[in-house]
Protein backbone atom coordinates (compact mmCIF):
# COMPACT_ATOMS: atom_id res chain seq x y z
CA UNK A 1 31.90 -4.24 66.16
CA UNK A 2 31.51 -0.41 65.55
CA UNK A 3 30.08 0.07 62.06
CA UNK A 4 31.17 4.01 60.76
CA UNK A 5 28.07 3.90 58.33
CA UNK A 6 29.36 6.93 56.64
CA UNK A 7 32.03 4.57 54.83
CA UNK A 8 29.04 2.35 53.47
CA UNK A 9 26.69 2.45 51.17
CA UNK A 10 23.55 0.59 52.06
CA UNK A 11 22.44 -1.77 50.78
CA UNK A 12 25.47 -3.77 50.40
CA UNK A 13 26.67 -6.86 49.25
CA UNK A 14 29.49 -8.48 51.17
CA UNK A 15 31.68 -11.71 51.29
CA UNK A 16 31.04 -12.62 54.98
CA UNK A 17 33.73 -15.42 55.89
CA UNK A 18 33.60 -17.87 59.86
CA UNK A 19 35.87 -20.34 60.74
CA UNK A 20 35.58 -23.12 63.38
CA UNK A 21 36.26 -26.42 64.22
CA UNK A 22 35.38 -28.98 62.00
CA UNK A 23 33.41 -31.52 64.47
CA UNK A 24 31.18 -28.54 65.04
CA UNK A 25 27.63 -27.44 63.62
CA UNK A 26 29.23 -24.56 62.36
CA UNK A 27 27.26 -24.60 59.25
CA UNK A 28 23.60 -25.18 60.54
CA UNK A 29 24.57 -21.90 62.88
CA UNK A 30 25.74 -19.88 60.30
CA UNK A 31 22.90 -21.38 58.31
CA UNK A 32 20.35 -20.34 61.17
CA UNK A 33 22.22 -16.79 61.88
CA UNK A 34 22.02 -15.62 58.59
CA UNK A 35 18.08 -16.40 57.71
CA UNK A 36 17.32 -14.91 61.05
CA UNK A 37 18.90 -11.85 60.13
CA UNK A 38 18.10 -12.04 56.21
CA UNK A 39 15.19 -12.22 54.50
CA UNK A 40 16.48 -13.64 51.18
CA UNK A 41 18.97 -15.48 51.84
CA UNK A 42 19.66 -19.05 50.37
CA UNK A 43 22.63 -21.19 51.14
CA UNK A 44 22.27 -23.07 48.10
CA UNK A 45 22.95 -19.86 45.89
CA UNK A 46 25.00 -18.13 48.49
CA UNK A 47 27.19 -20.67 51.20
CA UNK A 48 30.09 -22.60 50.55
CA UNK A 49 32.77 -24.07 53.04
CA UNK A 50 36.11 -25.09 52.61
CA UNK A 51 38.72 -27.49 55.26
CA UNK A 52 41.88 -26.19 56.27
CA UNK A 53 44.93 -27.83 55.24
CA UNK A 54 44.89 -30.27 58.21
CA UNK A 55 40.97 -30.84 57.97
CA UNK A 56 40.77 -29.09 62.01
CA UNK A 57 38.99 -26.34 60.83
CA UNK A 58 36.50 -25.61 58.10
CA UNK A 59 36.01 -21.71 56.59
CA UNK A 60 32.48 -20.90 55.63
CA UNK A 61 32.11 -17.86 52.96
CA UNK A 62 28.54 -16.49 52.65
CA UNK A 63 27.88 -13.96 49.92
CA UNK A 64 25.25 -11.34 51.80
CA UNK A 65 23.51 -8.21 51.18
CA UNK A 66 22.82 -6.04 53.91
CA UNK A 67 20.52 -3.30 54.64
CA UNK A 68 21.62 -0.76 57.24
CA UNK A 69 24.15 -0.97 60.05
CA UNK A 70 21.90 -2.12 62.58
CA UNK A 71 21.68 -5.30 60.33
CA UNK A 72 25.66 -5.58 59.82
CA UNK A 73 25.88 -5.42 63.73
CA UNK A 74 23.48 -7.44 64.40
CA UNK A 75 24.82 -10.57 62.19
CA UNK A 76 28.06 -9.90 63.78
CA UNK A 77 27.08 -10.08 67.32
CA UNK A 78 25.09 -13.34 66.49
CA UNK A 79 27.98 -14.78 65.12
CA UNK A 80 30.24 -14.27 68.11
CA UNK A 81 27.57 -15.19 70.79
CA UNK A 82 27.71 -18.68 68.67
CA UNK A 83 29.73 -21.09 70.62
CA UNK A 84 30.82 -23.32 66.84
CA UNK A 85 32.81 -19.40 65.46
CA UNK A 86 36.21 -19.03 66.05
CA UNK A 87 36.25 -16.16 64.06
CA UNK A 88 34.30 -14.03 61.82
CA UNK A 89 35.65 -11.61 59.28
């Protein structure tokens, strides 16, 4: 993902949202991705997760706040290294 930091301003607070299969630890990854790359951040205050329609897929929204691109890019390439995402937006 190619970050044009000229269109952000840093910090920034952003609605991160990953989808994968239900049956999968998608969570706990996400979980484990994000306090890697973030120093404050708390799932209880800032995760939630929501089934599809069918209940084959689950969408996880976490509400972020990152410093510089570097960090942006960096949660972004962790998240598609991650076997559980089918996507991340």
């Amino acid at each position: 993902m190619a970050i044009r930091e000229e269109l952000w301003d840093f910090p920034h607070d952003m609605q991160l949202k990953v989808m994968g299969a239900t049956d999968a630890p998608l969570e706990d990854a996400v979980i484990e991705i994000l306090e890697t790359h973030l120093d404050d951040f708390d799932r209880r205050a800032h995760l939630s997760s929501k089934p599809s329609t069918k209940g084959t897929f689950v969408s996880i929204t976490a509400s972020i706040t990152v410093r510089d691109k570097q960090q942006v890019e960096a949660i972004y390439q962790a998240l598609n290294d991650c076997e559980h995402v089918k996507i991340s937006l």
